[in-house]
PDB file of N, CA and C in Angstrom:
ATOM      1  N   UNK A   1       6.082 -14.962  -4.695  1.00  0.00           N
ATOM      2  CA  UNK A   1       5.862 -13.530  -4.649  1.00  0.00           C
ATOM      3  C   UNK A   1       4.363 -13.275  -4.612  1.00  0.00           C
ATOM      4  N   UNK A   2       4.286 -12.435  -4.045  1.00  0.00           N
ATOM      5  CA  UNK A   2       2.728 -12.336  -3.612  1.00  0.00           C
ATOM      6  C   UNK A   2       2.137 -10.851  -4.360  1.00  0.00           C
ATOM      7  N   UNK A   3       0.818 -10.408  -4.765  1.00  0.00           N
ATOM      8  CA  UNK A   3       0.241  -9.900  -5.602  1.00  0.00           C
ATOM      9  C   UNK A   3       0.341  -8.595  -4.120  1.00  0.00           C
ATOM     10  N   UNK A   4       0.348  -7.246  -5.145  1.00  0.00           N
ATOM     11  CA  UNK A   4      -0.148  -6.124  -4.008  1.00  0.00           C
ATOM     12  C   UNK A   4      -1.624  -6.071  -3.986  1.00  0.00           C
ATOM     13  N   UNK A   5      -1.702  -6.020  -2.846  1.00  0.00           N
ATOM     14  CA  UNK A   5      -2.643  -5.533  -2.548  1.00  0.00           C
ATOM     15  C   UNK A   5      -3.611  -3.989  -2.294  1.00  0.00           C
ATOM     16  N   UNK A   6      -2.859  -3.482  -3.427  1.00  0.00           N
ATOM     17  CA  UNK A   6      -3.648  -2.477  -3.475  1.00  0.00           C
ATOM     18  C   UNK A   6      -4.949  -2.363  -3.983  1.00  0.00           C
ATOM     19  N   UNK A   7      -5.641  -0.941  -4.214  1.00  0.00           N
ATOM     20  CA  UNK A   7      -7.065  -0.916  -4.249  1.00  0.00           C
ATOM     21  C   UNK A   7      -6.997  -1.098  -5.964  1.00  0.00           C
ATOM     22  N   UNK A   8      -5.953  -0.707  -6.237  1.00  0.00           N
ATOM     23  CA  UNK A   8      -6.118  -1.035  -7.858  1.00  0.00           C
ATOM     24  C   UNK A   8      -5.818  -2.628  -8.811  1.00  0.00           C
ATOM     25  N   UNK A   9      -6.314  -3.128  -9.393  1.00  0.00           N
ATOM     26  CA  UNK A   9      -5.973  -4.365  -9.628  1.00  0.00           C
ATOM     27  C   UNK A   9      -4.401  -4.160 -10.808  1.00  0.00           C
ATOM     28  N   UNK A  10      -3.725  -4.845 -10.449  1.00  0.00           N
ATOM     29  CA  UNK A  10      -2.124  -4.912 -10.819  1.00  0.00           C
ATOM     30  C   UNK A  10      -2.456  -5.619 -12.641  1.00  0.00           C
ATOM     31  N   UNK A  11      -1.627  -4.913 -13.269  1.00  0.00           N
ATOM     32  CA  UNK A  11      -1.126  -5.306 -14.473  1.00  0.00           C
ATOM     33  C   UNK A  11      -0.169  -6.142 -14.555  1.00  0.00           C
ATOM     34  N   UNK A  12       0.656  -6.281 -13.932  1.00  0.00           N
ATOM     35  CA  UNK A  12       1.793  -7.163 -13.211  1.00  0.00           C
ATOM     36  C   UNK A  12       1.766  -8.889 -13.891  1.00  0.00           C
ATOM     37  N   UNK A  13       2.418  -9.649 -14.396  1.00  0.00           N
ATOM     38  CA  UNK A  13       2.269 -10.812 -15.093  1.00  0.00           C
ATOM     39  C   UNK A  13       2.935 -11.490 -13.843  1.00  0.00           C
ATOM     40  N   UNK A  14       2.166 -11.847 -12.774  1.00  0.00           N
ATOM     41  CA  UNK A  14       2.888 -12.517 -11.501  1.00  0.00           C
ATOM     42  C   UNK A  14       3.428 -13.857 -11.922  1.00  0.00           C
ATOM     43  N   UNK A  15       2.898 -14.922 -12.834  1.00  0.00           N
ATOM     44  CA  UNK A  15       3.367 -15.665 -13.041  1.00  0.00           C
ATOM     45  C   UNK A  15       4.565 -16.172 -14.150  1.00  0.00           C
ATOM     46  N   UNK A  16       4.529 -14.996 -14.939  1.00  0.00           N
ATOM     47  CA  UNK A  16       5.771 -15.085 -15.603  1.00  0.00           C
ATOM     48  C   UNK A  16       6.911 -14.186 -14.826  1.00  0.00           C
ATOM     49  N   UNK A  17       6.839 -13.325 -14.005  1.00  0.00           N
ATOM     50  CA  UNK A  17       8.070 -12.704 -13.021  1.00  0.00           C
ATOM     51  C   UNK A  17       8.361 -13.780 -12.115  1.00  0.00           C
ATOM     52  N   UNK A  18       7.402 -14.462 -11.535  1.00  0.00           N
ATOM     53  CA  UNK A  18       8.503 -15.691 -10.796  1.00  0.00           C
ATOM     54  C   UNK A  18       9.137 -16.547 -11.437  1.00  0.00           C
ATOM     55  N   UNK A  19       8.689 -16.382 -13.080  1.00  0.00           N
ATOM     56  CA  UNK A  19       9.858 -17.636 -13.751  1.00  0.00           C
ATOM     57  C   UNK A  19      11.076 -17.177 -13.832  1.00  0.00           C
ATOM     58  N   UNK A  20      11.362 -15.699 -13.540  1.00  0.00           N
ATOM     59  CA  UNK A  20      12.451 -15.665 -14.074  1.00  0.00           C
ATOM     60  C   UNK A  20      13.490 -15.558 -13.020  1.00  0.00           C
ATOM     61  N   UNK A  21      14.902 -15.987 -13.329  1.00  0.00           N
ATOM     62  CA  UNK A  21      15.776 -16.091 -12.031  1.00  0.00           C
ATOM     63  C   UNK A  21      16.210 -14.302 -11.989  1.00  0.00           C
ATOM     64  N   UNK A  22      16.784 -14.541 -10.816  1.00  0.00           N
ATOM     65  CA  UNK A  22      17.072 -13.419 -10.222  1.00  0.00           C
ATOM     66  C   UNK A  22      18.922 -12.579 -11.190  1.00  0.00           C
ATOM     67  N   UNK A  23      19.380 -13.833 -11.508  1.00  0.00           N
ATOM     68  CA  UNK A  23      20.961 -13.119 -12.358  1.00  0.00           C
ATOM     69  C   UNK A  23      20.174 -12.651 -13.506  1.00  0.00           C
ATOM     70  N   UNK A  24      18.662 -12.503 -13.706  1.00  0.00           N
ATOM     71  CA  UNK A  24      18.180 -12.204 -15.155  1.00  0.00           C
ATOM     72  C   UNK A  24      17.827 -10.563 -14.968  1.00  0.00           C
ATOM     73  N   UNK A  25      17.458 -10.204 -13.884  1.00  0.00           N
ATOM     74  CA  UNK A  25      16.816  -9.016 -13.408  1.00  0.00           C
ATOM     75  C   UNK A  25      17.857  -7.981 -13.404  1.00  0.00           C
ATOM     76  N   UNK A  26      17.337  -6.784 -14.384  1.00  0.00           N
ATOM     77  CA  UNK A  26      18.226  -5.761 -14.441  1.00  0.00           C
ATOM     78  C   UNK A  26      18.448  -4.654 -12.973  1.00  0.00           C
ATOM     79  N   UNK A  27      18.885  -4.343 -12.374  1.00  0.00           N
ATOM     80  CA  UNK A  27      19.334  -3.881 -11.060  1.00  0.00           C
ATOM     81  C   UNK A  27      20.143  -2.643 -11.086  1.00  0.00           C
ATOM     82  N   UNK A  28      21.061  -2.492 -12.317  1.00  0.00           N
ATOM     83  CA  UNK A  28      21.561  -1.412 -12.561  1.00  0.00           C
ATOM     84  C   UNK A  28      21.503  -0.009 -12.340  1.00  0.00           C
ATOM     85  N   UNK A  29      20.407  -0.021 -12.162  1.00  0.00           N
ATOM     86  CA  UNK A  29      19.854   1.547 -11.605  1.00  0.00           C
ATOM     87  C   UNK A  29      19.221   1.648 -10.256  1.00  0.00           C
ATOM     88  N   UNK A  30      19.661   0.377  -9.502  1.00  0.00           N
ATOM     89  CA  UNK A  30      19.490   0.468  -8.355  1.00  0.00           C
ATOM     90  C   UNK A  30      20.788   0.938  -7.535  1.00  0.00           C
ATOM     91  N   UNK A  31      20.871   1.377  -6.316  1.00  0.00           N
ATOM     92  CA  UNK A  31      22.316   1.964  -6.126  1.00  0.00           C
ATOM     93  C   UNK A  31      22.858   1.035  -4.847  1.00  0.00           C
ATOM     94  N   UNK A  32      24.085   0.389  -4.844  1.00  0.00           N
ATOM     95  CA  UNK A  32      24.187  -0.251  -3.620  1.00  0.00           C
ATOM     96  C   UNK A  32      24.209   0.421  -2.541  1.00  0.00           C
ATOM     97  N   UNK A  33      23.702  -0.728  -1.256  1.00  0.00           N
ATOM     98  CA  UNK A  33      23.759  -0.045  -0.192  1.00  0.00           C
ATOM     99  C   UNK A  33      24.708  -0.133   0.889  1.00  0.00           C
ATOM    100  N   UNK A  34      25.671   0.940   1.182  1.00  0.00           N
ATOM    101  CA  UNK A  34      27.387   0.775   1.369  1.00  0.00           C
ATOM    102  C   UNK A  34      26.809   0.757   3.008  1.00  0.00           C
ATOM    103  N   UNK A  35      28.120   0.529   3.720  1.00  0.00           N
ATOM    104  CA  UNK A  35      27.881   1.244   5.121  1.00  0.00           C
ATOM    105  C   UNK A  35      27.773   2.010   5.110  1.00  0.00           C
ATOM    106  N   UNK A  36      28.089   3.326   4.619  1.00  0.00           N
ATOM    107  CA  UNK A  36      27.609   4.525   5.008  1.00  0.00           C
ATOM    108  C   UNK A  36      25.936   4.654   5.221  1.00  0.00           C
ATOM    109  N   UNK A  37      25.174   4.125   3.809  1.00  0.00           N
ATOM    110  CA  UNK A  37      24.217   3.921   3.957  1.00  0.00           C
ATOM    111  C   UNK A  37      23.263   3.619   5.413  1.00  0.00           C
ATOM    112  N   UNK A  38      23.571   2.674   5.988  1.00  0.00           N
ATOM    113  CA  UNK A  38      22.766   1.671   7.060  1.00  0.00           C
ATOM    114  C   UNK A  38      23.636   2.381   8.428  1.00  0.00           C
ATOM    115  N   UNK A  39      24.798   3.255   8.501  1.00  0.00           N
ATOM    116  CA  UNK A  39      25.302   4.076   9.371  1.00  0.00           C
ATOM    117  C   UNK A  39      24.298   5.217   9.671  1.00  0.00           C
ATOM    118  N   UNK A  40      23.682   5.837   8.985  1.00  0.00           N
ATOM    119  CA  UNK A  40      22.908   7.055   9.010  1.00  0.00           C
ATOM    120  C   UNK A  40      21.169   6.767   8.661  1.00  0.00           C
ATOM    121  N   UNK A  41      20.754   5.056   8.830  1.00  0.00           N
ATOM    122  CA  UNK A  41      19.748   4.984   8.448  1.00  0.00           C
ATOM    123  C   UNK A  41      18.783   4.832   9.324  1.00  0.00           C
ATOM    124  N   UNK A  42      17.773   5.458   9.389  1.00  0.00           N
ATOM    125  CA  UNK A  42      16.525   5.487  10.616  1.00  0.00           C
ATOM    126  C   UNK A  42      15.348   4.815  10.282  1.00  0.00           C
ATOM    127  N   UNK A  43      15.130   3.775  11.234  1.00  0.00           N
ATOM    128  CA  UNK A  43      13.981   3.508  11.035  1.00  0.00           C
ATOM    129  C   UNK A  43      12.561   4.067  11.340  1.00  0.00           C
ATOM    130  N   UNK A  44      11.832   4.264  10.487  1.00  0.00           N
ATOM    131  CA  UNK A  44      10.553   5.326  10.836  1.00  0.00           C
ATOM    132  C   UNK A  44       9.286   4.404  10.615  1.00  0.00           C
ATOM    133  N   UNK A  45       8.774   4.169  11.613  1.00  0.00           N
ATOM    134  CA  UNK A  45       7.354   3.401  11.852  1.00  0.00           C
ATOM    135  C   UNK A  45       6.251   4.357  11.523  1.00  0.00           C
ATOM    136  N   UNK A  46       5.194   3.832  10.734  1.00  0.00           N
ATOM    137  CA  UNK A  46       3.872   4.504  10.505  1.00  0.00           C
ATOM    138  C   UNK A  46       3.019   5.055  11.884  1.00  0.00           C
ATOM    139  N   UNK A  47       2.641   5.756  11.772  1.00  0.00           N
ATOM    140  CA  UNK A  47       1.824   6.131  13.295  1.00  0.00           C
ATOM    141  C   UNK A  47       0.535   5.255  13.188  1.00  0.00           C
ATOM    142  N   UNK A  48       0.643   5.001  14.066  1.00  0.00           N
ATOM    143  CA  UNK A  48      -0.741   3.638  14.350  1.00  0.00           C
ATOM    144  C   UNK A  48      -2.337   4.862  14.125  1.00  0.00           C
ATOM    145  N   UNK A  49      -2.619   3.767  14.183  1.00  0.00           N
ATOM    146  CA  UNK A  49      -4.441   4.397  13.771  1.00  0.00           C
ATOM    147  C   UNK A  49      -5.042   4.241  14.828  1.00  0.00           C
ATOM    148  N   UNK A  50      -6.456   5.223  15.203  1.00  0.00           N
ATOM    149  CA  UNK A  50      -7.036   4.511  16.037  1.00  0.00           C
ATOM    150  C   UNK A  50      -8.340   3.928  16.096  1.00  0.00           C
ATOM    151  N   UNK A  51      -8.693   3.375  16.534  1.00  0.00           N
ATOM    152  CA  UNK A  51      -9.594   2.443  16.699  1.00  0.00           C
ATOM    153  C   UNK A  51     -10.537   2.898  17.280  1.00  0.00           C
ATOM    154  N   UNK A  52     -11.994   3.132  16.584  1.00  0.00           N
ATOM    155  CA  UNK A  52     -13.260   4.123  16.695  1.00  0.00           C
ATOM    156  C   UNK A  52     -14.748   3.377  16.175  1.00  0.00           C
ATOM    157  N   UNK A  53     -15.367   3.923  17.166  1.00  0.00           N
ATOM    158  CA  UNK A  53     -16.379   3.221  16.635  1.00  0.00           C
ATOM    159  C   UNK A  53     -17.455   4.209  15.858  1.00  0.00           C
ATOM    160  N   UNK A  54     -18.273   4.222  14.495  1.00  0.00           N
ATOM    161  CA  UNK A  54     -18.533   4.714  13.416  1.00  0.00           C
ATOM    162  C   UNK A  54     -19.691   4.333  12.793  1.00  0.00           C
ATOM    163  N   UNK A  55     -20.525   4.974  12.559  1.00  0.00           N
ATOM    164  CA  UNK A  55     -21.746   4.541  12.299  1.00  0.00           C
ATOM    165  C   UNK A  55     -21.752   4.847  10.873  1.00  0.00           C
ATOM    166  N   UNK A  56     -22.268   4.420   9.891  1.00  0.00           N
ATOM    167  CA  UNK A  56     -22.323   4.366   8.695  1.00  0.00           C
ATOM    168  C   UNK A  56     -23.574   3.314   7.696  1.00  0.00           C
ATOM    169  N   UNK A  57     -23.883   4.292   7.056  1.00  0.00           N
ATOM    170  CA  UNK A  57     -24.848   4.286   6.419  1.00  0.00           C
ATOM    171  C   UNK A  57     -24.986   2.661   6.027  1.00  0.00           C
ATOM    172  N   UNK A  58     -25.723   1.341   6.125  1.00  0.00           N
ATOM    173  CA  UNK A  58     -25.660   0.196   5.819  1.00  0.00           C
ATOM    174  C   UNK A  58     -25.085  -0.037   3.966  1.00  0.00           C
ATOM    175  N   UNK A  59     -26.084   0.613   3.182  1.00  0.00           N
ATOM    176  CA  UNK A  59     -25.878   0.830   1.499  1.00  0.00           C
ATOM    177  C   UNK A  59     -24.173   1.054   1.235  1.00  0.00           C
ATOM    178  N   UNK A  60     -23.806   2.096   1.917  1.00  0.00           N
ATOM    179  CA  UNK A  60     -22.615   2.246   1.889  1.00  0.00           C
ATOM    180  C   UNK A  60     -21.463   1.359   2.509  1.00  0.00           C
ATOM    181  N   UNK A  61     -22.075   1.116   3.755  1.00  0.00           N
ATOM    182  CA  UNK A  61     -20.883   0.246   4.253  1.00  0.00           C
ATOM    183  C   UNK A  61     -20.900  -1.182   3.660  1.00  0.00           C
ATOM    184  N   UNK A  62     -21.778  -1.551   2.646  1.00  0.00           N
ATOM    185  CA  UNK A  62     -21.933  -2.901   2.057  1.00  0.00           C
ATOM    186  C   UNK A  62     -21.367  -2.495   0.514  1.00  0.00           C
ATOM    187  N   UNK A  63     -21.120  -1.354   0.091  1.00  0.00           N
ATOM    188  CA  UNK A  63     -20.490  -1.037  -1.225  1.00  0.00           C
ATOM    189  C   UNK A  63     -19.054  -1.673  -1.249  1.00  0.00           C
ATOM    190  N   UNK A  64     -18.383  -1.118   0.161  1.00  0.00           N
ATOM    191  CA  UNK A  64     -17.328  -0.766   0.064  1.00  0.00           C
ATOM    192  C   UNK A  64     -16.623  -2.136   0.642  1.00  0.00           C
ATOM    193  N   UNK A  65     -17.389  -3.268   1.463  1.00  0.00           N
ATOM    194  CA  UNK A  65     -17.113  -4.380   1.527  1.00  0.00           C
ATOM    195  C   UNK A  65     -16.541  -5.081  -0.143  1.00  0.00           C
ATOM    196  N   UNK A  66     -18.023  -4.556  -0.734  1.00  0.00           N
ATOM    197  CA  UNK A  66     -18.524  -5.601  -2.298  1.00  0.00           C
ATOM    198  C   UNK A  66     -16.942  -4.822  -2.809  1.00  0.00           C
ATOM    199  N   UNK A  67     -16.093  -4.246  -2.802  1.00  0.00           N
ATOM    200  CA  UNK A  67     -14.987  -3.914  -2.902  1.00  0.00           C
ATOM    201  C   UNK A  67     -13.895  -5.015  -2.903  1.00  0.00           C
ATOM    202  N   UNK A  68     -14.411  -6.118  -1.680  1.00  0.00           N
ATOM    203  CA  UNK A  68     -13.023  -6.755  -1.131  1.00  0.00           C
ATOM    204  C   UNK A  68     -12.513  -6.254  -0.372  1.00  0.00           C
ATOM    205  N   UNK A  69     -11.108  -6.951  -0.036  1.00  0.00           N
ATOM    206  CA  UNK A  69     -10.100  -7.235   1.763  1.00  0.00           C
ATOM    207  C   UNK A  69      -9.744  -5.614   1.140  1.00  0.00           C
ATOM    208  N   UNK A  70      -9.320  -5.241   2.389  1.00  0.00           N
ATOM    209  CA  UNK A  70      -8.988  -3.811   2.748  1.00  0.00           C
ATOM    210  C   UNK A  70      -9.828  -2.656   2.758  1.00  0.00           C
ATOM    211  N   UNK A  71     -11.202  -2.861   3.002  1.00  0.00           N
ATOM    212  CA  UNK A  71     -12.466  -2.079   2.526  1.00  0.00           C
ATOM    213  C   UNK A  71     -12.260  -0.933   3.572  1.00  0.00           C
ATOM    214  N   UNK A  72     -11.641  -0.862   4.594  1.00  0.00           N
ATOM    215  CA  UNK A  72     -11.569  -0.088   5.673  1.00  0.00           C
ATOM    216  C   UNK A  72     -10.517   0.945   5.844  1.00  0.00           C
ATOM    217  N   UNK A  73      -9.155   0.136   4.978  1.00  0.00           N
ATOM    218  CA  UNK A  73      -8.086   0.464   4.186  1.00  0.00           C
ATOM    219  C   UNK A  73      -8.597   2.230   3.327  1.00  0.00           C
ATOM    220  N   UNK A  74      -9.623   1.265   2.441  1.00  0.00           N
ATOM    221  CA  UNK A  74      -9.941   2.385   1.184  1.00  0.00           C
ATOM    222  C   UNK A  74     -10.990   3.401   2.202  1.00  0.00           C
ATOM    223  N   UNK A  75     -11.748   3.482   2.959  1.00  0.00           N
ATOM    224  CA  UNK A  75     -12.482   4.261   3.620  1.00  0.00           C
ATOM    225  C   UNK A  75     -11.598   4.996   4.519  1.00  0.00           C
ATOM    226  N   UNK A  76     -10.310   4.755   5.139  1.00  0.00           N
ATOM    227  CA  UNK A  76      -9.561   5.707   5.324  1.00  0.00           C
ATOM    228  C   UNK A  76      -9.106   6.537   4.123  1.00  0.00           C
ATOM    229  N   UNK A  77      -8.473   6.140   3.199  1.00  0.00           N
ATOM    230  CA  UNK A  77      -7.722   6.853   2.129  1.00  0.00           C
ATOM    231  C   UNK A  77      -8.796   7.514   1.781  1.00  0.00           C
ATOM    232  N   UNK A  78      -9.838   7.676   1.876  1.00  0.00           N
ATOM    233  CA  UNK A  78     -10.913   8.707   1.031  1.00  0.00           C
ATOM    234  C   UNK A  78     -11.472   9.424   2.236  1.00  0.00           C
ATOM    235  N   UNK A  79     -10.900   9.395   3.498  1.00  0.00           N
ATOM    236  CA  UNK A  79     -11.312  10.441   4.580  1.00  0.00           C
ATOM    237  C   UNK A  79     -10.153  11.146   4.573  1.00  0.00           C
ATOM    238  N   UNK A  80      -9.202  10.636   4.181  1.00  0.00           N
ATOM    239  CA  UNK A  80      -7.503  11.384   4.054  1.00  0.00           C
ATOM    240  C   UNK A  80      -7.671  12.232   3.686  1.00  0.00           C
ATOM    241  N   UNK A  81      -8.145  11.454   2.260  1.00  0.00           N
ATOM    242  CA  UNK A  81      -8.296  12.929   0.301  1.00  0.00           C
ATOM    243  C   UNK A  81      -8.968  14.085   0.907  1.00  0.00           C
ATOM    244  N   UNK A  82     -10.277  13.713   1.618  1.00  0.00           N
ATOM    245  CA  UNK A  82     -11.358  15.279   1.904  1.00  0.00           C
ATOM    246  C   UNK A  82     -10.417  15.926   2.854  1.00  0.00           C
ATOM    247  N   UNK A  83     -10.058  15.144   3.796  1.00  0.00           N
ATOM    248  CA  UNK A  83      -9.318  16.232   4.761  1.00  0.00           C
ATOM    249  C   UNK A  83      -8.103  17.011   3.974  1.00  0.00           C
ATOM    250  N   UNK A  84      -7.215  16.615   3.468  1.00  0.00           N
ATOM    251  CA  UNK A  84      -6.310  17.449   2.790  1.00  0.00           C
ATOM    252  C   UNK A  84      -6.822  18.316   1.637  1.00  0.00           C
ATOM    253  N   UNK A  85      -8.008  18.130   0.808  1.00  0.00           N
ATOM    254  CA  UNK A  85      -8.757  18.666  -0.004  1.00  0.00           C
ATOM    255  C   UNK A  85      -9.208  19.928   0.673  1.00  0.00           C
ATOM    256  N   UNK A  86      -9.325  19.863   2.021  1.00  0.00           N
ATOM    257  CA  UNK A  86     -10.199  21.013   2.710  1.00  0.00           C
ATOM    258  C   UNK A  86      -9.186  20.993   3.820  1.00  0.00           C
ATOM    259  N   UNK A  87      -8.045  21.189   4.039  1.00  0.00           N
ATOM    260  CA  UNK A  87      -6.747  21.812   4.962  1.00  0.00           C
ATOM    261  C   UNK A  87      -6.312  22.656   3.687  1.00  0.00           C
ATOM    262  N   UNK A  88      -6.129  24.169   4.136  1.00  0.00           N
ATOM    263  CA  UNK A  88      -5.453  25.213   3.853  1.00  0.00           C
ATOM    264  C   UNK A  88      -3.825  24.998   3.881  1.00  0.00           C
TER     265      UNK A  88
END
């Protein structure tokens, strides 16, 4: 099992959740998934991004590296925040 990769570092005890077997894992409040389910189910793909070229401040664009993998990841999500911050 592999660690997320999100921008936040995980609390997650990765190496004691793979010890444990799977008949151990409570599931109960998960709901099965009948045919009906997968009869009426759509698959919905993310809309692709596009690919731009961007000039940016060196100081900054070396912050957000010193960040780690997905640095480009997190520089979208914080052009997201302002835009919805400032959409009516």
């Amino acid at each position: 099992m592999k660690q997320n990769s999100s921008t936040k570092e995980s609390r997650t005890d990765w190496e004691k959740l793979e010890k444990v077997s799977d008949d151990k894992i409570d599931t109960t409040d998960v709901p099965e998934l009948d045919e009906a389910f997968f009869r009426h189910a759509k698959v919905r793909l993310p809309a692709g991004k596009q690919l731009v070229s961007l000039r940016i401040d060196r100081d900054v664009l070396d912050w957000f590296k010193q960040q780690g993998k997905g640095y480009q990841t997190r520089i979208n999500a914080i052009l997201r925040a302002y835009v919805q911050a400032h959409t009516p």
